[in-house]
N, C-alpha and C. Protein backbone atom coordinates (compact mmCIF):
# COMPACT_ATOMS: atom_id res chain seq x y z
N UNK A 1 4.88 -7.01 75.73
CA UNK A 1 4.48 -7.42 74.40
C UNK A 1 3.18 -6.70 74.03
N UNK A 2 3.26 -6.02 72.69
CA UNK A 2 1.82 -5.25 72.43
C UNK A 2 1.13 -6.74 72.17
N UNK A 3 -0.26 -6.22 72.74
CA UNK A 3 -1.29 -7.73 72.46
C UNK A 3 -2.75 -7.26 71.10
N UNK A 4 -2.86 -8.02 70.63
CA UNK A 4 -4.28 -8.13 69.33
C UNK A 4 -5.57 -8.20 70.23
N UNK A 5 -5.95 -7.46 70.28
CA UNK A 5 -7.92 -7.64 70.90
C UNK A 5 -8.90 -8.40 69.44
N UNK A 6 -9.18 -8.83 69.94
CA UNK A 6 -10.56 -9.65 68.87
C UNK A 6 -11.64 -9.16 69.37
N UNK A 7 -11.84 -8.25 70.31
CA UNK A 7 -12.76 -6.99 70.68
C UNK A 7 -13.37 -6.21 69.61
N UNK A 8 -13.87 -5.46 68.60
CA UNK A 8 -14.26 -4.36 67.92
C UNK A 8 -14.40 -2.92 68.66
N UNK A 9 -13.86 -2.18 68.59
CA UNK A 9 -13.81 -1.17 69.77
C UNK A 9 -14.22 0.21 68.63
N UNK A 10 -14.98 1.26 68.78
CA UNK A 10 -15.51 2.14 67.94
C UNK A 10 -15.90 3.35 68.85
N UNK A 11 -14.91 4.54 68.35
CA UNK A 11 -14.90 5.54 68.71
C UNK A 11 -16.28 6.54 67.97
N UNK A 12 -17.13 7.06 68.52
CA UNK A 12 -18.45 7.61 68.07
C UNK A 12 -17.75 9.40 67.74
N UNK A 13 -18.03 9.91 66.82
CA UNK A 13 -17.95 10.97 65.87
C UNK A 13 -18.87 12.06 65.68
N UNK A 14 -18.46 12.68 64.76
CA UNK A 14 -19.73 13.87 64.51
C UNK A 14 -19.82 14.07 63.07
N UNK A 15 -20.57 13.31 62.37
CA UNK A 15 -20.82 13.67 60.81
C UNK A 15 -20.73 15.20 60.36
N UNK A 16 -19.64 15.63 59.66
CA UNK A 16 -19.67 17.08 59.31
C UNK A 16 -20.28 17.66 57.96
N UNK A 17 -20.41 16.85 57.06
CA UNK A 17 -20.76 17.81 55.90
C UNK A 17 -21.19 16.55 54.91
N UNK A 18 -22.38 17.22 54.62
CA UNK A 18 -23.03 15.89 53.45
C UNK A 18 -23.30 16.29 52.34
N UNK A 19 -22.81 16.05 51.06
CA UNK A 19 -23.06 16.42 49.71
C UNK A 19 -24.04 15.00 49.17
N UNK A 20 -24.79 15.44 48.02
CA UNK A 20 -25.65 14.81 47.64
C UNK A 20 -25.35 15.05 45.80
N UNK A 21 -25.05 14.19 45.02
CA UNK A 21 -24.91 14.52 43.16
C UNK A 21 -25.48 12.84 43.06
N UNK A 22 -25.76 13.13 41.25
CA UNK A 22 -25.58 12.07 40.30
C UNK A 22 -24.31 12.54 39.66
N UNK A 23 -23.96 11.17 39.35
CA UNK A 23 -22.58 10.58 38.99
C UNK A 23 -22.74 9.62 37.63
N UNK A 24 -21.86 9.41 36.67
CA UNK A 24 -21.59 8.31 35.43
C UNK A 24 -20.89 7.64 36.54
N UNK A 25 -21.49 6.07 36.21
CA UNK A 25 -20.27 5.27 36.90
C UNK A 25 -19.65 5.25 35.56
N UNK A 26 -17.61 5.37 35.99
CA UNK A 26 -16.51 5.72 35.17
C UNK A 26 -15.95 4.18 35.32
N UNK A 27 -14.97 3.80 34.35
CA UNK A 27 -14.13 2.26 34.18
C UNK A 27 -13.14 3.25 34.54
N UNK A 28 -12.11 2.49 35.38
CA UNK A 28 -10.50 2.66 34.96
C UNK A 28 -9.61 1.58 33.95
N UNK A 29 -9.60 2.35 33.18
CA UNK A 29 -9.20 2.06 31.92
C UNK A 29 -8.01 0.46 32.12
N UNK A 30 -8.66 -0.55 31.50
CA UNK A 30 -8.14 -1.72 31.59
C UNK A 30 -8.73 -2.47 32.39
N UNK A 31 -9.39 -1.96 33.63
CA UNK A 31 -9.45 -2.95 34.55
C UNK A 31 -10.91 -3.18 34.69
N UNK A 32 -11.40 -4.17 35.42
CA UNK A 32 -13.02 -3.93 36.00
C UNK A 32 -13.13 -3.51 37.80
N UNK A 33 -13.02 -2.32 36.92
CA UNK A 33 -12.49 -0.96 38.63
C UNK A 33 -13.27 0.09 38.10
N UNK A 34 -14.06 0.67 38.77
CA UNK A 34 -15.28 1.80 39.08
C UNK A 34 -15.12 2.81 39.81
N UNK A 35 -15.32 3.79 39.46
CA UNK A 35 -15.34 5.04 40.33
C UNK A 35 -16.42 6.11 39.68
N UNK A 36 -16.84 7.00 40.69
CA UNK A 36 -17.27 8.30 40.33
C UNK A 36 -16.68 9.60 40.44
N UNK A 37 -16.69 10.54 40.06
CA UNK A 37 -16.33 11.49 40.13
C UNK A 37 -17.07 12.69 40.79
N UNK A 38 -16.91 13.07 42.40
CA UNK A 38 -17.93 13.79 43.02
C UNK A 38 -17.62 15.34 42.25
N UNK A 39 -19.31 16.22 41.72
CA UNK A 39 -19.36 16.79 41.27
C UNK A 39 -18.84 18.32 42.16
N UNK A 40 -18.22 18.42 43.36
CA UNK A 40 -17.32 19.37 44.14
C UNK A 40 -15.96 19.38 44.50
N UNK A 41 -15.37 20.37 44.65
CA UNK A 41 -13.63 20.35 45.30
C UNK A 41 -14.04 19.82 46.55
N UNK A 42 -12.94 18.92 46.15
CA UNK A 42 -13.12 18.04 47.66
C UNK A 42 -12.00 19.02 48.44
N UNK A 43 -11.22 19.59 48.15
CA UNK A 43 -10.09 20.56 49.15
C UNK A 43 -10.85 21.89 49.72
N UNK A 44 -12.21 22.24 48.95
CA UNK A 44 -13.09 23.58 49.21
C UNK A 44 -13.95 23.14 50.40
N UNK A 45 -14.35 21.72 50.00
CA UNK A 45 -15.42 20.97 50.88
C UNK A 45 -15.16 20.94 52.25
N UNK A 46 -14.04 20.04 51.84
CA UNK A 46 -13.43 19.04 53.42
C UNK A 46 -12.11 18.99 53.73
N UNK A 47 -11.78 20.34 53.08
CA UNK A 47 -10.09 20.87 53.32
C UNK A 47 -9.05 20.11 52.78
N UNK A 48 -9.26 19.05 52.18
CA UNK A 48 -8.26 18.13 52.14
C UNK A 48 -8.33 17.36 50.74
N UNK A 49 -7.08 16.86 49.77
CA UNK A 49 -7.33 16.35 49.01
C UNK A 49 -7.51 14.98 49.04
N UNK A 50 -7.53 14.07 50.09
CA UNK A 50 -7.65 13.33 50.22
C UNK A 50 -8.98 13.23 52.13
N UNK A 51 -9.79 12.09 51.61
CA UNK A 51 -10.88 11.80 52.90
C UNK A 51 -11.48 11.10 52.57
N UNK A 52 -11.58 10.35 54.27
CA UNK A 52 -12.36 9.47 54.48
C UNK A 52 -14.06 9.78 54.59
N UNK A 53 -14.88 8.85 53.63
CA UNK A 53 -16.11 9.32 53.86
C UNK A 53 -16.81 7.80 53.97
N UNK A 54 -18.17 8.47 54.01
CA UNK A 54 -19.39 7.51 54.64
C UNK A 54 -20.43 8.21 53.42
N UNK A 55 -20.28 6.72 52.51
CA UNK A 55 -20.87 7.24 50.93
C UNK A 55 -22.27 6.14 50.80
N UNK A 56 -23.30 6.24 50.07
CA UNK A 56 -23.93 5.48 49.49
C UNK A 56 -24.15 5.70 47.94
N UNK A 57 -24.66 4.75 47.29
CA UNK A 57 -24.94 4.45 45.96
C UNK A 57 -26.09 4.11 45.59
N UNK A 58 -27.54 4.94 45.26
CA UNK A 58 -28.03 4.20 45.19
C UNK A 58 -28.89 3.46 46.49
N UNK A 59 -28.29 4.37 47.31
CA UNK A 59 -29.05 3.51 48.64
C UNK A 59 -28.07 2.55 49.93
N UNK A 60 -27.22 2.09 48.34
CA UNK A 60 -25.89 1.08 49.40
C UNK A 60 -24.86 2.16 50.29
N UNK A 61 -24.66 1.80 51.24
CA UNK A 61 -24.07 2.47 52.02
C UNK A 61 -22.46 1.78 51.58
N UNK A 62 -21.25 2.62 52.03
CA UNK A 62 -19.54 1.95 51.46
C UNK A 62 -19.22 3.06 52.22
N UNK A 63 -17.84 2.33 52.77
CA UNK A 63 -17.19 3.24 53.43
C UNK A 63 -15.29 3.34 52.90
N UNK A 64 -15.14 4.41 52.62
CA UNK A 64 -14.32 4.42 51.90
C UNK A 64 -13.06 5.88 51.64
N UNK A 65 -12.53 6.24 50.75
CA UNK A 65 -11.44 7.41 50.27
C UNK A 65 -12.11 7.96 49.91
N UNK A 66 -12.07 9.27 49.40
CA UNK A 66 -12.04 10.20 47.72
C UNK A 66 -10.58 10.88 47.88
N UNK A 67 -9.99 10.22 46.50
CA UNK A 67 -8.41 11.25 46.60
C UNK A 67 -8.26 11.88 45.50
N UNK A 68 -7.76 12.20 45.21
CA UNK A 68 -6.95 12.90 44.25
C UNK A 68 -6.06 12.42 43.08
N UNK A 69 -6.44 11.76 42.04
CA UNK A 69 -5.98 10.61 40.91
C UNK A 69 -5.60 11.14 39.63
N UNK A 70 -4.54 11.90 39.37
CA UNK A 70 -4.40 12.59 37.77
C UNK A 70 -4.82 14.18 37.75
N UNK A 71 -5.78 14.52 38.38
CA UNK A 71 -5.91 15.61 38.44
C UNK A 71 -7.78 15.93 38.62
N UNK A 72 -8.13 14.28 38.87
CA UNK A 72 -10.01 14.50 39.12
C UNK A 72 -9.91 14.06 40.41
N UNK A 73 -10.88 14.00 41.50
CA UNK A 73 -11.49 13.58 42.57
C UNK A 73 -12.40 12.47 42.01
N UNK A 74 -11.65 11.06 42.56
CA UNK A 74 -12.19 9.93 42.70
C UNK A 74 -12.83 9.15 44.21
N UNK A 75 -13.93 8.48 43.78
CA UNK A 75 -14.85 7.68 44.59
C UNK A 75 -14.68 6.02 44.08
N UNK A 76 -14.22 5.47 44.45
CA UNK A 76 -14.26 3.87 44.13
C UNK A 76 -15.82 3.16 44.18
N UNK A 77 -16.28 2.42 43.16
CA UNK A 77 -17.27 1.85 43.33
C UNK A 77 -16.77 0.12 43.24
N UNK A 78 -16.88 -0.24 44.66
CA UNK A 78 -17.03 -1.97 44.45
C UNK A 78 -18.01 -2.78 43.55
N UNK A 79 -17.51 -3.53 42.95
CA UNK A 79 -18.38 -4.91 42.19
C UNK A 79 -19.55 -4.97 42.77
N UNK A 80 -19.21 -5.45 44.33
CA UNK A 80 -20.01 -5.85 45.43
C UNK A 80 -21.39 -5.46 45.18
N UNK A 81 -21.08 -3.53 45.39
CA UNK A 81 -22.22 -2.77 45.18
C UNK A 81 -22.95 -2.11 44.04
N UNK A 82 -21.89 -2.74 42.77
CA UNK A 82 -22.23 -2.51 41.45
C UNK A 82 -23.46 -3.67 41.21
N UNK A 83 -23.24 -4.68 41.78
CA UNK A 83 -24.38 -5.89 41.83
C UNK A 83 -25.35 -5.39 42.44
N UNK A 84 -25.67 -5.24 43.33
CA UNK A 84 -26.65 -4.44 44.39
C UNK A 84 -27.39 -4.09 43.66
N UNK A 85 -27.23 -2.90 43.00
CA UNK A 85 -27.36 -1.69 42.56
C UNK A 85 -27.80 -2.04 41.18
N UNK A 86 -27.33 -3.09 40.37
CA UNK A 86 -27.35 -3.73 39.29
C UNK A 86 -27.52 -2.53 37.99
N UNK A 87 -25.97 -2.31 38.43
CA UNK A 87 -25.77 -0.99 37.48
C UNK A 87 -24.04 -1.27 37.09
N UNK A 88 -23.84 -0.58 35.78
CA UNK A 88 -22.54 -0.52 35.50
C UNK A 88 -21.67 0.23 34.83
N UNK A 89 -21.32 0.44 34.03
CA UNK A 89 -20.01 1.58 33.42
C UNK A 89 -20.92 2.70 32.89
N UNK A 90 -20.86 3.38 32.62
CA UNK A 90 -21.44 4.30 31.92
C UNK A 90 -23.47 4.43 32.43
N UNK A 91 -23.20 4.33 33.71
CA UNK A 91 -24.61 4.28 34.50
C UNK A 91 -25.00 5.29 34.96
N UNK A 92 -25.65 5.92 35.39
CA UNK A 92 -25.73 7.15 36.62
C UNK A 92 -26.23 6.98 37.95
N UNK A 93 -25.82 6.98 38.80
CA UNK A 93 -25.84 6.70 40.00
C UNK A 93 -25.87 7.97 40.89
N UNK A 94 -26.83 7.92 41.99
CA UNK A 94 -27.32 8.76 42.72
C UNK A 94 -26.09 8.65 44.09
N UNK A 95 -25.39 9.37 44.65
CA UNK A 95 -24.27 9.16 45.48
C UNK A 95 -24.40 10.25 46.71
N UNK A 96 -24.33 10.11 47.89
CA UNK A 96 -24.70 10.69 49.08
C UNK A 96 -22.77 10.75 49.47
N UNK A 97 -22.42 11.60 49.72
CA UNK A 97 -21.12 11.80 50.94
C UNK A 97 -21.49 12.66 52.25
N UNK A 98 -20.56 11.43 53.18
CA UNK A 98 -19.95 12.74 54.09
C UNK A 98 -18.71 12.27 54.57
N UNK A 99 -18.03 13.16 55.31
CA UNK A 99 -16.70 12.80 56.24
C UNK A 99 -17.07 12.03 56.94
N UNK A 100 -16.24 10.80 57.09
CA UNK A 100 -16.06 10.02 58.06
C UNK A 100 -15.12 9.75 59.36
N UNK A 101 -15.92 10.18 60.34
CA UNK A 101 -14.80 10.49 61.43
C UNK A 101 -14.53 9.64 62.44
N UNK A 102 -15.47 8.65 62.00
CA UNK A 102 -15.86 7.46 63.31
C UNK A 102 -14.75 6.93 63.13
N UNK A 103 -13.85 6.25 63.87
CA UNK A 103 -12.28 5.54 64.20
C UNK A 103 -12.82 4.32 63.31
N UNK A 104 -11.98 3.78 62.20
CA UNK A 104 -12.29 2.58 61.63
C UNK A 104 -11.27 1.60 62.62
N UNK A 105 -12.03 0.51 62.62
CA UNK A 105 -11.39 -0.89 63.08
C UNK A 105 -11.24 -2.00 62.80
N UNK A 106 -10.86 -3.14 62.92
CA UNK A 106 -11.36 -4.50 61.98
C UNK A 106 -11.47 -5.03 63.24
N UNK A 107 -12.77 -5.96 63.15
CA UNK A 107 -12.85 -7.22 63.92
C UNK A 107 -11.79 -8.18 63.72
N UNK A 108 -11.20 -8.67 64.64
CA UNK A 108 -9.65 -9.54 64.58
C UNK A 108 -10.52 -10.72 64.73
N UNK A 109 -10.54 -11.90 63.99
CA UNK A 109 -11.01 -13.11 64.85
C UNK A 109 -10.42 -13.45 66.06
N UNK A 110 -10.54 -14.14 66.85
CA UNK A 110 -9.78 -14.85 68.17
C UNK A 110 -8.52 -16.10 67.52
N UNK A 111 -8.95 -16.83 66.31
CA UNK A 111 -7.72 -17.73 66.45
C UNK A 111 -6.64 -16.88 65.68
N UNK A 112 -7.23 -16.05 65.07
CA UNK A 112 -6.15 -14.82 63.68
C UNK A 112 -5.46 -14.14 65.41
N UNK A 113 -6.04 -13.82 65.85
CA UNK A 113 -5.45 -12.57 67.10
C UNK A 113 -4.18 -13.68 68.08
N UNK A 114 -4.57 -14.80 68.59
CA UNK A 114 -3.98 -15.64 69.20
C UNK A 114 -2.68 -15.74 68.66
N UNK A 115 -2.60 -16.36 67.51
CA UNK A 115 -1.82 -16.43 66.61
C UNK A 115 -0.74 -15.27 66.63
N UNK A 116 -1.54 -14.28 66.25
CA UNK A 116 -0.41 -12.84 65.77
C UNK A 116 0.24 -12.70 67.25
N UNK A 117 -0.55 -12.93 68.93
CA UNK A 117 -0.19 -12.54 70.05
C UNK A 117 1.81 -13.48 70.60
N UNK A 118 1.70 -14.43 69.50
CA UNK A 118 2.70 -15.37 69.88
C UNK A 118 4.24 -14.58 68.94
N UNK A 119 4.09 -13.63 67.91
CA UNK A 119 5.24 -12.84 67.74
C UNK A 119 4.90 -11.44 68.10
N UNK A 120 5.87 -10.99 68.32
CA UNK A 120 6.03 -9.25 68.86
C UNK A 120 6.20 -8.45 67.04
N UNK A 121 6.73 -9.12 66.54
CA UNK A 121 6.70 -8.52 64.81
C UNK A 121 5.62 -8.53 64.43
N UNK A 122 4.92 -9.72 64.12
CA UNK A 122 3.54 -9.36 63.74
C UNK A 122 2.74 -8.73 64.39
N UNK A 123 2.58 -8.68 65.44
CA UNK A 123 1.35 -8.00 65.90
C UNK A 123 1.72 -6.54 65.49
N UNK A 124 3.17 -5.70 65.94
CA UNK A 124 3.85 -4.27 65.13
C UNK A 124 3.23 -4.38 64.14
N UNK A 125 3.44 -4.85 63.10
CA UNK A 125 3.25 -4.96 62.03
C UNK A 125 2.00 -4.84 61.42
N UNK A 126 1.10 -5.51 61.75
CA UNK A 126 -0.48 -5.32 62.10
C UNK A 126 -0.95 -4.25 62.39
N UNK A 127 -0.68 -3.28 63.27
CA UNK A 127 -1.13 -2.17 64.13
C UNK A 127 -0.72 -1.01 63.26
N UNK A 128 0.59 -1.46 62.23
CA UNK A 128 1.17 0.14 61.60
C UNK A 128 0.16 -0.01 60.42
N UNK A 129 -0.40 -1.28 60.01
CA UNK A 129 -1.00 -1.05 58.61
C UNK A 129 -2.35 -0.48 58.74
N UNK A 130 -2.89 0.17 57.42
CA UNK A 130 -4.05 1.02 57.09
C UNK A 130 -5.32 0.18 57.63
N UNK A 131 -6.26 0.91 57.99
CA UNK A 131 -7.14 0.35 57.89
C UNK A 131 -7.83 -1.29 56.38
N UNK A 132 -7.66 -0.26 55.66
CA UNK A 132 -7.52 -1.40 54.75
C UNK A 132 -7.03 -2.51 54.63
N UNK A 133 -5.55 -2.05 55.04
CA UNK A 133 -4.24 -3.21 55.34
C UNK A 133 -4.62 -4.45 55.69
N UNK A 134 -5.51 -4.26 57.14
CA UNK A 134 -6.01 -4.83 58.29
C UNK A 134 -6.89 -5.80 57.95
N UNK A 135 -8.12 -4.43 57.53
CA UNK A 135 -9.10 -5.92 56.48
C UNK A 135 -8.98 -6.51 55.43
N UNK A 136 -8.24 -5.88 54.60
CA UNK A 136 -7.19 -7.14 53.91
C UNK A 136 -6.77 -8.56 54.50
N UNK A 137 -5.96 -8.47 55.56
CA UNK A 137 -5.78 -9.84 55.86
C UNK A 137 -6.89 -10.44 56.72
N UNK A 138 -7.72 -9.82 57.13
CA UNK A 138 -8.91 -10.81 58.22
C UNK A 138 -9.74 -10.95 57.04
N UNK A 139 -10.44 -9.94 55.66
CA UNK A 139 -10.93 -11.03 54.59
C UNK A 139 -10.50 -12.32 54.26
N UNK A 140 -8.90 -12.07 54.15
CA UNK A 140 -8.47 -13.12 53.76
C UNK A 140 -8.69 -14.62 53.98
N UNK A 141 -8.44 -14.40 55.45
CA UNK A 141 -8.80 -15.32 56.24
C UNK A 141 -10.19 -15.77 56.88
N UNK A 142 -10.89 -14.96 56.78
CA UNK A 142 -12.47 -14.96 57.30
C UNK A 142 -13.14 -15.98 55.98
N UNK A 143 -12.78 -15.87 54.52
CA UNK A 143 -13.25 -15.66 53.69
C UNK A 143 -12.55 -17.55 52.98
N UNK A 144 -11.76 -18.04 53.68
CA UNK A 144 -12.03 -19.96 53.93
C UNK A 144 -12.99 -20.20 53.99
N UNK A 145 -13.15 -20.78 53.25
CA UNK A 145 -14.63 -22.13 52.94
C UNK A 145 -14.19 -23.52 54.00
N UNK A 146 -12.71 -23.91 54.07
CA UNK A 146 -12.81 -24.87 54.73
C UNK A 146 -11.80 -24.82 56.08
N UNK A 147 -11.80 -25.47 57.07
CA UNK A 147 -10.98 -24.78 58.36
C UNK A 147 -9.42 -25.31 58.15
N UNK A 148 -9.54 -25.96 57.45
CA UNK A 148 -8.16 -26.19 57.36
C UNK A 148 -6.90 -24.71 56.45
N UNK A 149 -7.93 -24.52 55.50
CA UNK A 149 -7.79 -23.72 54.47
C UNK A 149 -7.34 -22.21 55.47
N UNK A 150 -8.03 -22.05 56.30
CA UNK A 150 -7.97 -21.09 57.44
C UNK A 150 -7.62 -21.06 58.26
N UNK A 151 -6.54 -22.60 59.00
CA UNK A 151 -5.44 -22.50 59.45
C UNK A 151 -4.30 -21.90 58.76
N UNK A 152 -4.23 -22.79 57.41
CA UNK A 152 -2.91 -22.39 56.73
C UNK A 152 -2.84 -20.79 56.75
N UNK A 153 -3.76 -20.20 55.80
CA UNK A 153 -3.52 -18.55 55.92
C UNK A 153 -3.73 -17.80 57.31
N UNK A 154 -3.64 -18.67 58.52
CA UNK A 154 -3.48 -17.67 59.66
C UNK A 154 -1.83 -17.75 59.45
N UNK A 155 -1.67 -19.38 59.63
CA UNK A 155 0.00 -19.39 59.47
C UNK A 155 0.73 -18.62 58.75
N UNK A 156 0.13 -18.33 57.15
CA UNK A 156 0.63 -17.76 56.43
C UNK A 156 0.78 -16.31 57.18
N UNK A 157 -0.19 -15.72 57.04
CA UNK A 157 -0.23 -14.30 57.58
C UNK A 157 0.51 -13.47 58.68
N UNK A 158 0.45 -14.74 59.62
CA UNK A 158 1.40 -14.09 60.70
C UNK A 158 2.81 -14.01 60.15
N UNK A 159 3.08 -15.30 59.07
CA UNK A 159 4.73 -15.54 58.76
C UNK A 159 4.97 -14.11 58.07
N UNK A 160 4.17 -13.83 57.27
CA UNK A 160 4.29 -12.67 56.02
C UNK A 160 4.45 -11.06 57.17
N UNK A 161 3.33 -10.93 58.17
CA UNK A 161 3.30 -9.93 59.31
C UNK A 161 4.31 -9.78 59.72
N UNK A 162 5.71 -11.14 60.47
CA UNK A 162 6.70 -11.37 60.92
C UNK A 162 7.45 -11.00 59.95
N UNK A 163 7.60 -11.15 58.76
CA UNK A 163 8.60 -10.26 57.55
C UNK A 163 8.47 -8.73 57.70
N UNK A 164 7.34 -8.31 58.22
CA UNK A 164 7.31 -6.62 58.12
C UNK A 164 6.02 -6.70 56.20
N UNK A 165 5.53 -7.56 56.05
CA UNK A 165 4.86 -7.45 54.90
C UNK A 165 3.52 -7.47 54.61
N UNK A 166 2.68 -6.48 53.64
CA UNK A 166 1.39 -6.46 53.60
C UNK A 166 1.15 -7.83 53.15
N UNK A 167 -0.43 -8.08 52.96
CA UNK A 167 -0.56 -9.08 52.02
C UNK A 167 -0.53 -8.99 50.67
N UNK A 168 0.07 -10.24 49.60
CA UNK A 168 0.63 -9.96 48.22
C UNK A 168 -1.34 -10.49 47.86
């Protein structure tokens, strides 16, 4: 049976290339969703139209994409760090990149990991999804106010994991 570690385990890297611009923070149209637009080819830069980097804003550090969206190179800016920062749409923001090579991981809690260790589907299931995927569901669950509340969505999660399904 593959088993869940509630371990954090982090592979150490070599920072390759750091760009430094100001940026407009941009809306995506409809939503309250943020991005910048880094002022270089990200395929000239860092070979690739899509990468993982190790960005700040302003000072805030985010770890995150830049891909390739319509035909610009996008940077996502969280709420989170739009508060921080106490800046917003049409702002300019000072933005640091580089590649991020360090192995991302999620801290598993111990009763979330226990849980997933009792089906062989979920835990699969768990292991194929994105990094994101991952902390998607341990926010989820980390992020109960009350323990009961954080039983149910372990239950939930593993049931949804055991379908083969992200979280909705």
């Amino acid at each position: 049976m593959l088993m869940i570690k509630s371990i954090k385990h982090i592979k150490q890297g070599v920072n390759l290339l750091n760009q430094k611009f100001k940026a407009i923070i941009k809306q995506h149209e409809g939503l309250n969703a943020a991005y910048v637009e880094p002022n270089f080819d990200l395929k000239e830069v860092f070979g690739s139209k899509r990468v993982k980097v190790k960005a700040t804003f302003d000072g805030v550090e985010y770890r995150g994409s830049i891909v390739n969206m319509g035909g610009c190179y996008m940077l996502g800016l969280t709420q989170e760090i739009r508060s921080k920062i106490g800046k917003g749409f049409g702002d300019e923001v000072f933005v640091t990149v580089e590649k991020d090579v360090v192995e991302r991981t999620v801290e598993i809690p111990e009763d979330f990991a226990a849980a997933m260790n009792r089906d062989e589907t979920a835990v699969s299931t768990f292991k194929l999804l994105s990094f994101t995927g991952q902390k998607e569901y341990v926010t989820w669950i980390t992020s109960a106010k009350r323990e009961l509340t954080r039983s149910e969505r372990i239950i939930k999660a593993v049931t949804l994991l055991s379908e083969g399904n992200r979280l909705k």
